[in-house]
PDB file of N, CA and C in Angstrom:
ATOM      1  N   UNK A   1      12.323   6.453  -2.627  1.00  0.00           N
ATOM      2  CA  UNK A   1      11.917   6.854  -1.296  1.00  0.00           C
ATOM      3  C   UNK A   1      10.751   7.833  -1.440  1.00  0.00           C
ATOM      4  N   UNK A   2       9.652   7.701  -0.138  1.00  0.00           N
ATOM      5  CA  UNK A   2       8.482   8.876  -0.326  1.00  0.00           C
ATOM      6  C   UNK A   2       8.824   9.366   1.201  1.00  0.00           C
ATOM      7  N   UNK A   3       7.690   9.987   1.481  1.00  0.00           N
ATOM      8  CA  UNK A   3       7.202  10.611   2.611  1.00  0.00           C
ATOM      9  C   UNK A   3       5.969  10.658   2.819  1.00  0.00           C
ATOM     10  N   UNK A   4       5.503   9.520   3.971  1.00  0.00           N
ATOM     11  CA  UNK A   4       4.057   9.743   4.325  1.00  0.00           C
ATOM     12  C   UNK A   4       4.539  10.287   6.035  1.00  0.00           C
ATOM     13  N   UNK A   5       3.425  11.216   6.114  1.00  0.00           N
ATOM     14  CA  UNK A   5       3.196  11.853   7.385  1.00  0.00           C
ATOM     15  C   UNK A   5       4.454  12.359   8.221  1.00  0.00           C
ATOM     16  N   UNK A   6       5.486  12.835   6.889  1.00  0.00           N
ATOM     17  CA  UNK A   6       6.781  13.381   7.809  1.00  0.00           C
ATOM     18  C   UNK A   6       7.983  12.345   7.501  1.00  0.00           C
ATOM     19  N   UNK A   7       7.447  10.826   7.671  1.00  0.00           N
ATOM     20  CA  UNK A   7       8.237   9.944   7.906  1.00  0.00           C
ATOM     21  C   UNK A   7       9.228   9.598   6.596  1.00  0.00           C
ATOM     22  N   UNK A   8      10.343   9.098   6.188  1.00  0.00           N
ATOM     23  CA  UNK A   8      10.839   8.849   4.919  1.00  0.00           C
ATOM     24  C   UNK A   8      10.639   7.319   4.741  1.00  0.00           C
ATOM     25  N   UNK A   9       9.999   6.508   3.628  1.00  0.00           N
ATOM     26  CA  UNK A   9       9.885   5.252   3.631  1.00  0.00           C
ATOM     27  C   UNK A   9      10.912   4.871   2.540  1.00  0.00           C
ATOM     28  N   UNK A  10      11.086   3.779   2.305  1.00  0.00           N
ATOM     29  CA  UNK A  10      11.981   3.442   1.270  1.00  0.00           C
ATOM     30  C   UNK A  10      11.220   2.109   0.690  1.00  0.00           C
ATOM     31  N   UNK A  11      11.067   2.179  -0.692  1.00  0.00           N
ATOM     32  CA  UNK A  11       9.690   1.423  -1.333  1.00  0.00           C
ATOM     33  C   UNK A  11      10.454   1.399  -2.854  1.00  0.00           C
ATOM     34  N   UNK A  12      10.717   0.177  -3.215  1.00  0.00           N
ATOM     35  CA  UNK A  12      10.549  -0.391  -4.155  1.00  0.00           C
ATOM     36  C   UNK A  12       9.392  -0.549  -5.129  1.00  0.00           C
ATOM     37  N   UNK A  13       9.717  -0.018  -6.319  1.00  0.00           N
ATOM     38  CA  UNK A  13       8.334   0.042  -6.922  1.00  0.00           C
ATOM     39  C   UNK A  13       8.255  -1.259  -7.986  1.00  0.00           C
ATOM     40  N   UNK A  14       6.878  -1.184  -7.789  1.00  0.00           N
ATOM     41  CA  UNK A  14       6.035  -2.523  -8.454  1.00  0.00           C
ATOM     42  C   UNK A  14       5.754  -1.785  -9.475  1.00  0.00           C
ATOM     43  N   UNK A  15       6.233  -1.449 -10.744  1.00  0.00           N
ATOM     44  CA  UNK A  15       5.790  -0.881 -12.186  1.00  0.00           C
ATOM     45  C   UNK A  15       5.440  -2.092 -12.987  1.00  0.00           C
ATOM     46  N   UNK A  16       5.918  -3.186 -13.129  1.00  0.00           N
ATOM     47  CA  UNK A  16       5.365  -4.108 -14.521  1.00  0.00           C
ATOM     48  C   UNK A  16       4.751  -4.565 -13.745  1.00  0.00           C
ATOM     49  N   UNK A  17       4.097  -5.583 -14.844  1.00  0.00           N
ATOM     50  CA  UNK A  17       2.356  -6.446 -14.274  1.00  0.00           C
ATOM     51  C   UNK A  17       2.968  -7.380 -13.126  1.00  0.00           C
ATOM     52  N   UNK A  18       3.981  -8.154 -13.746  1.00  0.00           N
ATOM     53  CA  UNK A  18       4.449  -9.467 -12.848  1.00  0.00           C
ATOM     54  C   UNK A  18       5.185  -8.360 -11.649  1.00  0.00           C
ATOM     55  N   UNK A  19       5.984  -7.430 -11.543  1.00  0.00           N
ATOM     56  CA  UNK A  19       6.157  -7.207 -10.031  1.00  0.00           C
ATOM     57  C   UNK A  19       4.757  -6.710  -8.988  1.00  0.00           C
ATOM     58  N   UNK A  20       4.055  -6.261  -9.662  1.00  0.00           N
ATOM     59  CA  UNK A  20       2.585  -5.661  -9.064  1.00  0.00           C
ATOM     60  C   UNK A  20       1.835  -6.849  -8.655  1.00  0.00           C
ATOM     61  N   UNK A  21       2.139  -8.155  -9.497  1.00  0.00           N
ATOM     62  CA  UNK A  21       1.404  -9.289  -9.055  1.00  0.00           C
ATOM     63  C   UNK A  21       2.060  -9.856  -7.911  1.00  0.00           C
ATOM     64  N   UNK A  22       3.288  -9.798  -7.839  1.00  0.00           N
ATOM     65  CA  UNK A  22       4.217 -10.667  -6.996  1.00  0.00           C
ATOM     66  C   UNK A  22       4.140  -9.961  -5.496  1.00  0.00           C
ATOM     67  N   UNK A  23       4.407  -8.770  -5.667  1.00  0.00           N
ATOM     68  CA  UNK A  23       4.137  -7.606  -4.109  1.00  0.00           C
ATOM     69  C   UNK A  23       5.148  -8.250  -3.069  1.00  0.00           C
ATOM     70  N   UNK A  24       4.701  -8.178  -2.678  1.00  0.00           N
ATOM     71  CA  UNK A  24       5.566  -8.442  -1.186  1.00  0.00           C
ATOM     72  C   UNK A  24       5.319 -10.045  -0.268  1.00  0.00           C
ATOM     73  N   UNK A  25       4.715 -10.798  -1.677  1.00  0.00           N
ATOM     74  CA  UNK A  25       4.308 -12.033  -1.291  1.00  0.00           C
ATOM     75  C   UNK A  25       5.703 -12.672  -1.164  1.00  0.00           C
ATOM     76  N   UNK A  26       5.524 -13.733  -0.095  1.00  0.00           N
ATOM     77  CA  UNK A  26       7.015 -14.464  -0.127  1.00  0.00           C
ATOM     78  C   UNK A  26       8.371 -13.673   0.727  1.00  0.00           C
ATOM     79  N   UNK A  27       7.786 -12.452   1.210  1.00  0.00           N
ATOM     80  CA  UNK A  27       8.628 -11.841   2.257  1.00  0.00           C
ATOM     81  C   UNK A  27       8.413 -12.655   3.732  1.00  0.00           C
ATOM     82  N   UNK A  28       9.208 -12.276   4.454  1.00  0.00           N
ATOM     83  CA  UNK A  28       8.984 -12.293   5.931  1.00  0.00           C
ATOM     84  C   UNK A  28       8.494 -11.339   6.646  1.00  0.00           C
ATOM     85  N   UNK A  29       8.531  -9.453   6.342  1.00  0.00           N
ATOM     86  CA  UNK A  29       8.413  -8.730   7.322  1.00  0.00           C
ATOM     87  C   UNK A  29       8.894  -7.232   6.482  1.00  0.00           C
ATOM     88  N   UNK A  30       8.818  -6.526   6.903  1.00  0.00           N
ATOM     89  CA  UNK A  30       9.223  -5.233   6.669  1.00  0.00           C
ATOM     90  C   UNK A  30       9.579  -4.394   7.825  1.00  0.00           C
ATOM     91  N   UNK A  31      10.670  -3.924   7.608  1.00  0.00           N
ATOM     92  CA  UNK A  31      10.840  -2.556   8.959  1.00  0.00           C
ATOM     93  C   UNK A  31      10.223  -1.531   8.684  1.00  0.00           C
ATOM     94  N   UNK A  32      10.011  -0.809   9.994  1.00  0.00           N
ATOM     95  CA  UNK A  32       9.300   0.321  10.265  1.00  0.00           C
ATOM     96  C   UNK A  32       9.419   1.629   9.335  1.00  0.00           C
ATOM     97  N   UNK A  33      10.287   1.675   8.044  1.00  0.00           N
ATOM     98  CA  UNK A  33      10.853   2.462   7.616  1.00  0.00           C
ATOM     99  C   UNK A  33      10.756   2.107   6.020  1.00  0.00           C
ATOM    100  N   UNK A  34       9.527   1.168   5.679  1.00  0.00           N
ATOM    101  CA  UNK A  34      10.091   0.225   4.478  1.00  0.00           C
ATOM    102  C   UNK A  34       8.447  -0.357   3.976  1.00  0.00           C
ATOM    103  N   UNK A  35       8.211  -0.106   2.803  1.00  0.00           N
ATOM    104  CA  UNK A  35       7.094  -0.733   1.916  1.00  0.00           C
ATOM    105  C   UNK A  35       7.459  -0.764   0.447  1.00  0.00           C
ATOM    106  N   UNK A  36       5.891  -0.705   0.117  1.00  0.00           N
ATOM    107  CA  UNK A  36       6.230  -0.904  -1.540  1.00  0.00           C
ATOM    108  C   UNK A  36       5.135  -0.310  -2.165  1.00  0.00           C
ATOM    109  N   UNK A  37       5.683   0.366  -3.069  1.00  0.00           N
ATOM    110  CA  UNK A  37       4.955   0.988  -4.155  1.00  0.00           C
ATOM    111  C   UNK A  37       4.767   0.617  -5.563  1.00  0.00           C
ATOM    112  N   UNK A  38       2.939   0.167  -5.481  1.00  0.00           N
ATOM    113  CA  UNK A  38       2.732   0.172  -6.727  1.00  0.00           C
ATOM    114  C   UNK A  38       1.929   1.213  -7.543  1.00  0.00           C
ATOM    115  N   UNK A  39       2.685   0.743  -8.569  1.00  0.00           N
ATOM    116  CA  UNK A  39       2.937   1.952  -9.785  1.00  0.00           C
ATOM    117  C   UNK A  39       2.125   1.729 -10.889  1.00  0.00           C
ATOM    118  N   UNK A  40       0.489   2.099 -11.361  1.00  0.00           N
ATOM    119  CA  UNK A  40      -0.352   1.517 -12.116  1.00  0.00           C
ATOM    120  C   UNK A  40       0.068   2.566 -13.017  1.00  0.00           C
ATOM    121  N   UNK A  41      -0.350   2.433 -14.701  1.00  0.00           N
ATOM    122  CA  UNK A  41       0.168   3.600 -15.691  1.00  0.00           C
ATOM    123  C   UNK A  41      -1.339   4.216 -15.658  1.00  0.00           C
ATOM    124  N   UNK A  42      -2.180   4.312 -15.586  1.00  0.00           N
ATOM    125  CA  UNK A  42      -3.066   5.101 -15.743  1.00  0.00           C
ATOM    126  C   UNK A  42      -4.517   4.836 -13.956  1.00  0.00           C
ATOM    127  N   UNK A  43      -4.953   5.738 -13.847  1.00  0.00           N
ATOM    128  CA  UNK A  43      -6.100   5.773 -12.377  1.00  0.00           C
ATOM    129  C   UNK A  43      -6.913   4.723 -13.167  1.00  0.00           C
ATOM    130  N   UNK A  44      -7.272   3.879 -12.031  1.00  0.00           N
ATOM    131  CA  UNK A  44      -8.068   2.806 -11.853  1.00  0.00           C
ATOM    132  C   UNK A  44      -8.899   2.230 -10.785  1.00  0.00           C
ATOM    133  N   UNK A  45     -10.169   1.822 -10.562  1.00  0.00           N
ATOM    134  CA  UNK A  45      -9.955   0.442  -9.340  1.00  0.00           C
ATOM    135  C   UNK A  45      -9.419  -0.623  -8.898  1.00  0.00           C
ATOM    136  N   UNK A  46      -8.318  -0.473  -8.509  1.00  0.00           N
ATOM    137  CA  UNK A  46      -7.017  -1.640  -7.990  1.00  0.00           C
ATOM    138  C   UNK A  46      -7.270  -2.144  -6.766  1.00  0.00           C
ATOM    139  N   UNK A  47      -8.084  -3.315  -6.430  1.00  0.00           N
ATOM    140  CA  UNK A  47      -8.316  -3.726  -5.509  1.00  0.00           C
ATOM    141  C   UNK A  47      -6.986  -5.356  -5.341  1.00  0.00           C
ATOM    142  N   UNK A  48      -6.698  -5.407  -3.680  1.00  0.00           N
ATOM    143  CA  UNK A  48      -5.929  -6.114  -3.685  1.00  0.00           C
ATOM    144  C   UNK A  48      -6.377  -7.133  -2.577  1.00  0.00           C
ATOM    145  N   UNK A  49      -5.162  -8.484  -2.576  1.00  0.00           N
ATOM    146  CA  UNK A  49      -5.725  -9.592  -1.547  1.00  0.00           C
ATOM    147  C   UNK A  49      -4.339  -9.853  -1.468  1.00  0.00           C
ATOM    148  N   UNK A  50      -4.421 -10.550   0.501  1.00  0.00           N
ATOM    149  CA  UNK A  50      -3.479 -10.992   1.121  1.00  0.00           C
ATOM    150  C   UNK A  50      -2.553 -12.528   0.390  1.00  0.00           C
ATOM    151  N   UNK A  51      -3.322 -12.615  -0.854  1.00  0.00           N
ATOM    152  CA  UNK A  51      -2.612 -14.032  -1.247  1.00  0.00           C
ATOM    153  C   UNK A  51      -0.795 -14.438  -1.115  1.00  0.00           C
ATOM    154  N   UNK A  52      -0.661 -15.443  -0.509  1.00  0.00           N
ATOM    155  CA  UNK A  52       1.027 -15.799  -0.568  1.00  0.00           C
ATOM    156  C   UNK A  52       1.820 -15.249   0.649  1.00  0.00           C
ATOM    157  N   UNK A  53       0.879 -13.918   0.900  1.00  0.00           N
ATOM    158  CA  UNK A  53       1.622 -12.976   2.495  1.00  0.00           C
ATOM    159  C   UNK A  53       1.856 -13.785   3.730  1.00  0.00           C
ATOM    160  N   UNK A  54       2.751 -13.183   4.482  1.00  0.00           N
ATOM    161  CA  UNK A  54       3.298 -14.064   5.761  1.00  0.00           C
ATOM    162  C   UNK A  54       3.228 -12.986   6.962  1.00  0.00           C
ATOM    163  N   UNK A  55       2.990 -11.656   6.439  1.00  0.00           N
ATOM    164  CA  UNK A  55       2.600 -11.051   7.619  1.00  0.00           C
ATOM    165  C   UNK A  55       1.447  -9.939   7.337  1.00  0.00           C
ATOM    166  N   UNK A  56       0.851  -9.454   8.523  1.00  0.00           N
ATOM    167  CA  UNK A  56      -0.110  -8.249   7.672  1.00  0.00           C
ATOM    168  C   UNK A  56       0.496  -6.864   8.081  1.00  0.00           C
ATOM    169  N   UNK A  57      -0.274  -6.425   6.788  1.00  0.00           N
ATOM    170  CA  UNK A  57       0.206  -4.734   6.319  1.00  0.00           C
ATOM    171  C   UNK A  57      -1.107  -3.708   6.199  1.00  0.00           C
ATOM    172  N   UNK A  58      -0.743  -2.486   6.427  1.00  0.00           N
ATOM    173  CA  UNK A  58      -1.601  -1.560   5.916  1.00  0.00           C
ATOM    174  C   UNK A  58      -1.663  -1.166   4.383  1.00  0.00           C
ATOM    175  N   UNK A  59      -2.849  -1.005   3.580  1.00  0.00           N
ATOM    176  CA  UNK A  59      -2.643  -0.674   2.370  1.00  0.00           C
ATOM    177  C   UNK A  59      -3.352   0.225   2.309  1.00  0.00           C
ATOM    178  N   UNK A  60      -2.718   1.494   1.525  1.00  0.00           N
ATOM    179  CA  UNK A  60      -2.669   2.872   1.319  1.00  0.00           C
ATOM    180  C   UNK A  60      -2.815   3.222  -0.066  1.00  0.00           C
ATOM    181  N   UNK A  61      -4.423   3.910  -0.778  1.00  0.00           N
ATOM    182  CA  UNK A  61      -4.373   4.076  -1.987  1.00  0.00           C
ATOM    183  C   UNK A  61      -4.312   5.488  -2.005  1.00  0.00           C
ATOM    184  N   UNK A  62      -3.847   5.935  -3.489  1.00  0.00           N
ATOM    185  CA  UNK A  62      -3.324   7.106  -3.495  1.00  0.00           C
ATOM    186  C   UNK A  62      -3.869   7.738  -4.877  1.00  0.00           C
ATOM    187  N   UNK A  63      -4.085   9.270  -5.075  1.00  0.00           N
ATOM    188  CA  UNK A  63      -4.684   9.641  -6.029  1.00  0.00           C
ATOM    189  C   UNK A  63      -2.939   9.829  -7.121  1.00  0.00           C
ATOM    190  N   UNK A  64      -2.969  10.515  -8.541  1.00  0.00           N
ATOM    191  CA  UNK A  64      -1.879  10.806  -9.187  1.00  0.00           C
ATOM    192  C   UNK A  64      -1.508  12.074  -8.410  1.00  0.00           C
ATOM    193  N   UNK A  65      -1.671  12.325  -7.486  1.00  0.00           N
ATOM    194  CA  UNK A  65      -1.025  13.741  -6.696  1.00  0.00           C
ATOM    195  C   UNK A  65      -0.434  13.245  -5.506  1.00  0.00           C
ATOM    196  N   UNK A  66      -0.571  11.924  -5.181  1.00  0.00           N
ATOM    197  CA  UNK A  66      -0.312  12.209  -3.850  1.00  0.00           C
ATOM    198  C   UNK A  66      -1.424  11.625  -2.514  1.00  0.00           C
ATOM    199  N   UNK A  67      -2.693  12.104  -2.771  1.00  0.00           N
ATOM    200  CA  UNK A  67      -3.531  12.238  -1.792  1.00  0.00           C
ATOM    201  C   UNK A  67      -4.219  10.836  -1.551  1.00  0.00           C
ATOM    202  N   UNK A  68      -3.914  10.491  -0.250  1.00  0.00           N
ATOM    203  CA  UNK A  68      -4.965   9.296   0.476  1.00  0.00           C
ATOM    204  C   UNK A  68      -6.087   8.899   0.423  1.00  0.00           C
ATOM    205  N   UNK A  69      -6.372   8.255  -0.640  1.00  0.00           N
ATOM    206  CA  UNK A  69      -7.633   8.111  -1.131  1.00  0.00           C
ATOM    207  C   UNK A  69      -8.344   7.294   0.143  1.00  0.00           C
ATOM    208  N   UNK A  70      -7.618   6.500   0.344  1.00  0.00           N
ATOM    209  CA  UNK A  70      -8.522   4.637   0.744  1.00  0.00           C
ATOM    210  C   UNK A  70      -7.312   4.256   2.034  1.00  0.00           C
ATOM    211  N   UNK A  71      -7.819   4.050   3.206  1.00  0.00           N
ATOM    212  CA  UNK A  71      -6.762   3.091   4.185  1.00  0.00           C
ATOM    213  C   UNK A  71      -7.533   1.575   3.986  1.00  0.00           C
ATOM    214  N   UNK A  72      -6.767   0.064   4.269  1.00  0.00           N
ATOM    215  CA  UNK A  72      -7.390  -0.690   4.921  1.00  0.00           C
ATOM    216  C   UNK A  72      -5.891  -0.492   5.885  1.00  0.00           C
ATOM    217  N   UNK A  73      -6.519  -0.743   7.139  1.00  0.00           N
ATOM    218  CA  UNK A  73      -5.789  -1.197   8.416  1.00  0.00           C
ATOM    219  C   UNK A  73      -5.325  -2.949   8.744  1.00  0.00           C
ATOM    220  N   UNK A  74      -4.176  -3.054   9.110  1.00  0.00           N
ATOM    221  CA  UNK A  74      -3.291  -4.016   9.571  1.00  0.00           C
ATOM    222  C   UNK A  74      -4.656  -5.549   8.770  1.00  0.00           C
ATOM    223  N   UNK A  75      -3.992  -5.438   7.770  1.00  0.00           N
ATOM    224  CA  UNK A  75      -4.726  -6.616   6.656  1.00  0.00           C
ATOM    225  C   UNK A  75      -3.733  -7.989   6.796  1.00  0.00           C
ATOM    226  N   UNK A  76      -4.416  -8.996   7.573  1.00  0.00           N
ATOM    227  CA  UNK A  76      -3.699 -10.352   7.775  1.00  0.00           C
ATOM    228  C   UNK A  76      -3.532 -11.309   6.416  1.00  0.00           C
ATOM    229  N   UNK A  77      -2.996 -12.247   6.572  1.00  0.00           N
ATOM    230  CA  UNK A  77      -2.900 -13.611   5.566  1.00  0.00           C
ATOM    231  C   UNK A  77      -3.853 -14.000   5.579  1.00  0.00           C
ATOM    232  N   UNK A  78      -4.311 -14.737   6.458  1.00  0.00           N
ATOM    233  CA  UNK A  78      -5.755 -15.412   6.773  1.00  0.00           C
ATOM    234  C   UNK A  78      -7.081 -14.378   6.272  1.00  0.00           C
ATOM    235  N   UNK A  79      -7.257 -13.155   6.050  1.00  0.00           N
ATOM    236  CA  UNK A  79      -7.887 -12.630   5.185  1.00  0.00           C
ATOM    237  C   UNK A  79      -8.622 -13.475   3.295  1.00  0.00           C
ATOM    238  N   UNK A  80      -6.963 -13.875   2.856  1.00  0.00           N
ATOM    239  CA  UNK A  80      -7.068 -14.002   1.684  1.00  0.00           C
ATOM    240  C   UNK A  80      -8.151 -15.256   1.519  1.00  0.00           C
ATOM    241  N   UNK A  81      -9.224 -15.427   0.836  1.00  0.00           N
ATOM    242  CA  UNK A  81      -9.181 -14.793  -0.642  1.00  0.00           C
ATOM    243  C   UNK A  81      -9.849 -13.406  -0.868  1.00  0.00           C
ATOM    244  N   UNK A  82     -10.279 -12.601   0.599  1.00  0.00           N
ATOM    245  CA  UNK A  82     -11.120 -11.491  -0.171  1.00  0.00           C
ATOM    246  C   UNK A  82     -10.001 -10.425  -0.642  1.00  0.00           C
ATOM    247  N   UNK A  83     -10.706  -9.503  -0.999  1.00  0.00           N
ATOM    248  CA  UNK A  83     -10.229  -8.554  -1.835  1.00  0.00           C
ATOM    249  C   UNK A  83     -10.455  -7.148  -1.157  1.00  0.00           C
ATOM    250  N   UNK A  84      -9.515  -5.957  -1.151  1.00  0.00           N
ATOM    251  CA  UNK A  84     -10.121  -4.602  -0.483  1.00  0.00           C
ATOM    252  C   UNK A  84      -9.689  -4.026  -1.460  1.00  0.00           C
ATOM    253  N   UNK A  85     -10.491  -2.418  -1.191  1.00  0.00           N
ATOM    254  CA  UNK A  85     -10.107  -1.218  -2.163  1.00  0.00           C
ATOM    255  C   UNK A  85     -11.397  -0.162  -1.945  1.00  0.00           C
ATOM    256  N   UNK A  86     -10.660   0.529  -2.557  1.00  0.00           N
ATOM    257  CA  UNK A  86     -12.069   1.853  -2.535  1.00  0.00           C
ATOM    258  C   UNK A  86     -12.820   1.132  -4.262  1.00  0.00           C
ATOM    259  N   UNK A  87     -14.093   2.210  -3.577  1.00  0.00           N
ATOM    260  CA  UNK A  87     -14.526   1.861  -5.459  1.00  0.00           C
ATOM    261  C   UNK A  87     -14.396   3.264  -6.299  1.00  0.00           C
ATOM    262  N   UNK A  88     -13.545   4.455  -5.528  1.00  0.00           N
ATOM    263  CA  UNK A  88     -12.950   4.869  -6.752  1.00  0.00           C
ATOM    264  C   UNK A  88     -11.369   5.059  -7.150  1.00  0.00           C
ATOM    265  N   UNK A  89     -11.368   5.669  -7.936  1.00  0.00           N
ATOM    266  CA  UNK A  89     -10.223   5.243  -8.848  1.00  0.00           C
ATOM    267  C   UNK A  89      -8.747   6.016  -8.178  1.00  0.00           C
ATOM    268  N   UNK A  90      -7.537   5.182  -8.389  1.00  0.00           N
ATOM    269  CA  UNK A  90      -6.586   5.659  -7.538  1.00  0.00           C
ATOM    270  C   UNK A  90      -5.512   5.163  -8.850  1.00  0.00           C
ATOM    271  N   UNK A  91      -4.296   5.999  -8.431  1.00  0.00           N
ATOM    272  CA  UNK A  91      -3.386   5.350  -9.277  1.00  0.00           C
ATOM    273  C   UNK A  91      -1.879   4.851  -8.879  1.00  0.00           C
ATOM    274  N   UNK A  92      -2.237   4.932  -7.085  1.00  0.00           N
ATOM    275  CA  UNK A  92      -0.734   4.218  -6.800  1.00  0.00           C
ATOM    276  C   UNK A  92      -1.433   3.567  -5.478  1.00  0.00           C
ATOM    277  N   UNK A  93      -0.981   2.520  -5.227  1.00  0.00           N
ATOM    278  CA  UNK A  93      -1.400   1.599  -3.365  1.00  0.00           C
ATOM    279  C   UNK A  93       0.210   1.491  -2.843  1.00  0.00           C
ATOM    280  N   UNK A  94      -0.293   1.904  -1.864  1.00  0.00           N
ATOM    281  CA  UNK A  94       1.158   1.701  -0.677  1.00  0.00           C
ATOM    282  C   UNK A  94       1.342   1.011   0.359  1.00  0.00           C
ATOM    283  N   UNK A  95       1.806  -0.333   0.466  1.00  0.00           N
ATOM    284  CA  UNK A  95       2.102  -1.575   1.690  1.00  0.00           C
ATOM    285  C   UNK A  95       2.904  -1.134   1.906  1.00  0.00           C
ATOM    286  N   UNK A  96       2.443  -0.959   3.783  1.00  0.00           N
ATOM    287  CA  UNK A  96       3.408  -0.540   4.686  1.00  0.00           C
ATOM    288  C   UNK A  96       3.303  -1.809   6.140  1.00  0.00           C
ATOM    289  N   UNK A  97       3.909  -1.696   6.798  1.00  0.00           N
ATOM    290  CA  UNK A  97       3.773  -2.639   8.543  1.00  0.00           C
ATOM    291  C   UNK A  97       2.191  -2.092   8.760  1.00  0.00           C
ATOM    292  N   UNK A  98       2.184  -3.304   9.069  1.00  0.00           N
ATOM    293  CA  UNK A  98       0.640  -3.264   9.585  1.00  0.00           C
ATOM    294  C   UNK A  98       0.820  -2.142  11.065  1.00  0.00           C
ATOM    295  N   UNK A  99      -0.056  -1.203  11.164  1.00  0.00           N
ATOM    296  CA  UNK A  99      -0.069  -0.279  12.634  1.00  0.00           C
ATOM    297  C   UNK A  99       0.304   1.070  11.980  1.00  0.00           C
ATOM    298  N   UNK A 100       1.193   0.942  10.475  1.00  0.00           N
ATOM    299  CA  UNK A 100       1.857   2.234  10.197  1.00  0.00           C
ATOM    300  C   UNK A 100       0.874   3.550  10.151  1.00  0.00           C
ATOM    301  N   UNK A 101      -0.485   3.384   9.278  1.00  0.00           N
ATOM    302  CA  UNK A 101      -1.321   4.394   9.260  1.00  0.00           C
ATOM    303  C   UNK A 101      -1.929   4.961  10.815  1.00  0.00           C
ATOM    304  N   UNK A 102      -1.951   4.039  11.543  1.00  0.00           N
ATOM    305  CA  UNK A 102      -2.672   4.465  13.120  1.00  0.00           C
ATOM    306  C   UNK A 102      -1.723   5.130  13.652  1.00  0.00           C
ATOM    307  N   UNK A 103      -0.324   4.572  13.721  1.00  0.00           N
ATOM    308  CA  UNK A 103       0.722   4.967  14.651  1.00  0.00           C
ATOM    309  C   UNK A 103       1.122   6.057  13.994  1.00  0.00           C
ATOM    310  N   UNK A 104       1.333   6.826  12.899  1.00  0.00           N
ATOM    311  CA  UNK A 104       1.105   7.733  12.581  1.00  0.00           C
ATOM    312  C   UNK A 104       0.051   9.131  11.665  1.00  0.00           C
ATOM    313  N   UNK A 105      -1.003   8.414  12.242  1.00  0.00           N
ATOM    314  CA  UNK A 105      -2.067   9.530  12.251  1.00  0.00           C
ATOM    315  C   UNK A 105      -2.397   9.943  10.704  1.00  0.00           C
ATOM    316  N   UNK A 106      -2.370   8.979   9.625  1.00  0.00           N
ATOM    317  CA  UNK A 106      -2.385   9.070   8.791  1.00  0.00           C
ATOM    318  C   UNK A 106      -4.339   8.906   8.192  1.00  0.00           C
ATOM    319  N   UNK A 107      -5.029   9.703   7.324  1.00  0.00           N
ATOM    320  CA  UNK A 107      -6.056   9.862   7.121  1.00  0.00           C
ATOM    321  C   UNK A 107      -6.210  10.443   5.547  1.00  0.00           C
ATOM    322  N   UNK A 108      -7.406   9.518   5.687  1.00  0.00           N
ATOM    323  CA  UNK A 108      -7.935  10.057   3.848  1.00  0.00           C
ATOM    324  C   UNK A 108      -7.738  11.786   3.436  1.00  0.00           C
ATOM    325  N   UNK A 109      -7.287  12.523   2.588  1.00  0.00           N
ATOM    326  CA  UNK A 109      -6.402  13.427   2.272  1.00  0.00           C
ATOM    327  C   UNK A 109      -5.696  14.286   2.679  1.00  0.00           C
ATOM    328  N   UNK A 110      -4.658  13.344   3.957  1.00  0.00           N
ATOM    329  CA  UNK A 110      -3.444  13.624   3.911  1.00  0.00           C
ATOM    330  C   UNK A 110      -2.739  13.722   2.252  1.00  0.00           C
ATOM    331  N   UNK A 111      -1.396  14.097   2.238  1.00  0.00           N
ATOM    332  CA  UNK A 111      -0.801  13.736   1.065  1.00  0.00           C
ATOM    333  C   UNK A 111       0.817  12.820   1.593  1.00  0.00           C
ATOM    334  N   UNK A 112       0.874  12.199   0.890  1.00  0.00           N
ATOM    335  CA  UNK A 112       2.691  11.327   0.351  1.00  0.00           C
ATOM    336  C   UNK A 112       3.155  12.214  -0.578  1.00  0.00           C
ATOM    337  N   UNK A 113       4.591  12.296   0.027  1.00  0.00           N
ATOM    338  CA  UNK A 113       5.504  13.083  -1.298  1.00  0.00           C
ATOM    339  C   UNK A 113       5.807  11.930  -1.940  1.00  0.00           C
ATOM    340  N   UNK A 114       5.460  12.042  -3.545  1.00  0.00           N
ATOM    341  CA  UNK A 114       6.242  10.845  -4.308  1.00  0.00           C
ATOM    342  C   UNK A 114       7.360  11.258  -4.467  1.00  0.00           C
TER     343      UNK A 114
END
């Protein structure tokens, strides 16, 4: 579980290659209360795409502290094949319900409690 903007999420983490690849592809949906965290071992440019998704999400990059590097906003299926991300280096991304960053007022360095 983290905490972005007050709220408590509950996020399964994506630590090996194949869960980081797999994400949240092949879901139906997430509740308001619920994403996923991936877990890179060292800061990088981790750019990601809607491939396999069935609904869209906000994705949330994060520095090793915590801090909001990068939003994209409510990112559809029909997006895929491109790709988003900041071009600098982050070491965790956070899929949440698409609307989550707007509906709660969430902005580049805020912080997430890990």
């Amino acid at each position: 579980m983290l905490t972005v903007a007050g709220i408590a999420i509950h996020v399964p983490l994506a630590t090996s290659t194949e869960a980081r690849e797999r994400g949240l592809s092949g879901r139906d949906g997430l509740g308001a209360d619920e994403g996923m965290l991936f877990v890179f071992p060292e800061d990088g440019v981790y750019r990601f795409w809607m491939k396999d998704m069935r609904f869209s999400i906000d994705i949330i990059w994060l520095s090793d502290s915590g801090e909001v590097l990068h939003i994209e906003h409510s990112l559809a299926p029909s997006t895929y094949p491109n790709s988003y991300g900041p071009t600098t280096s982050a070491r965790y991304v956070l899929e949440v319900p698409a609307g989550f960053a707007v509906f709660h007022n969430l902005h580049i360095g805020d912080r997430v409690t890990l």
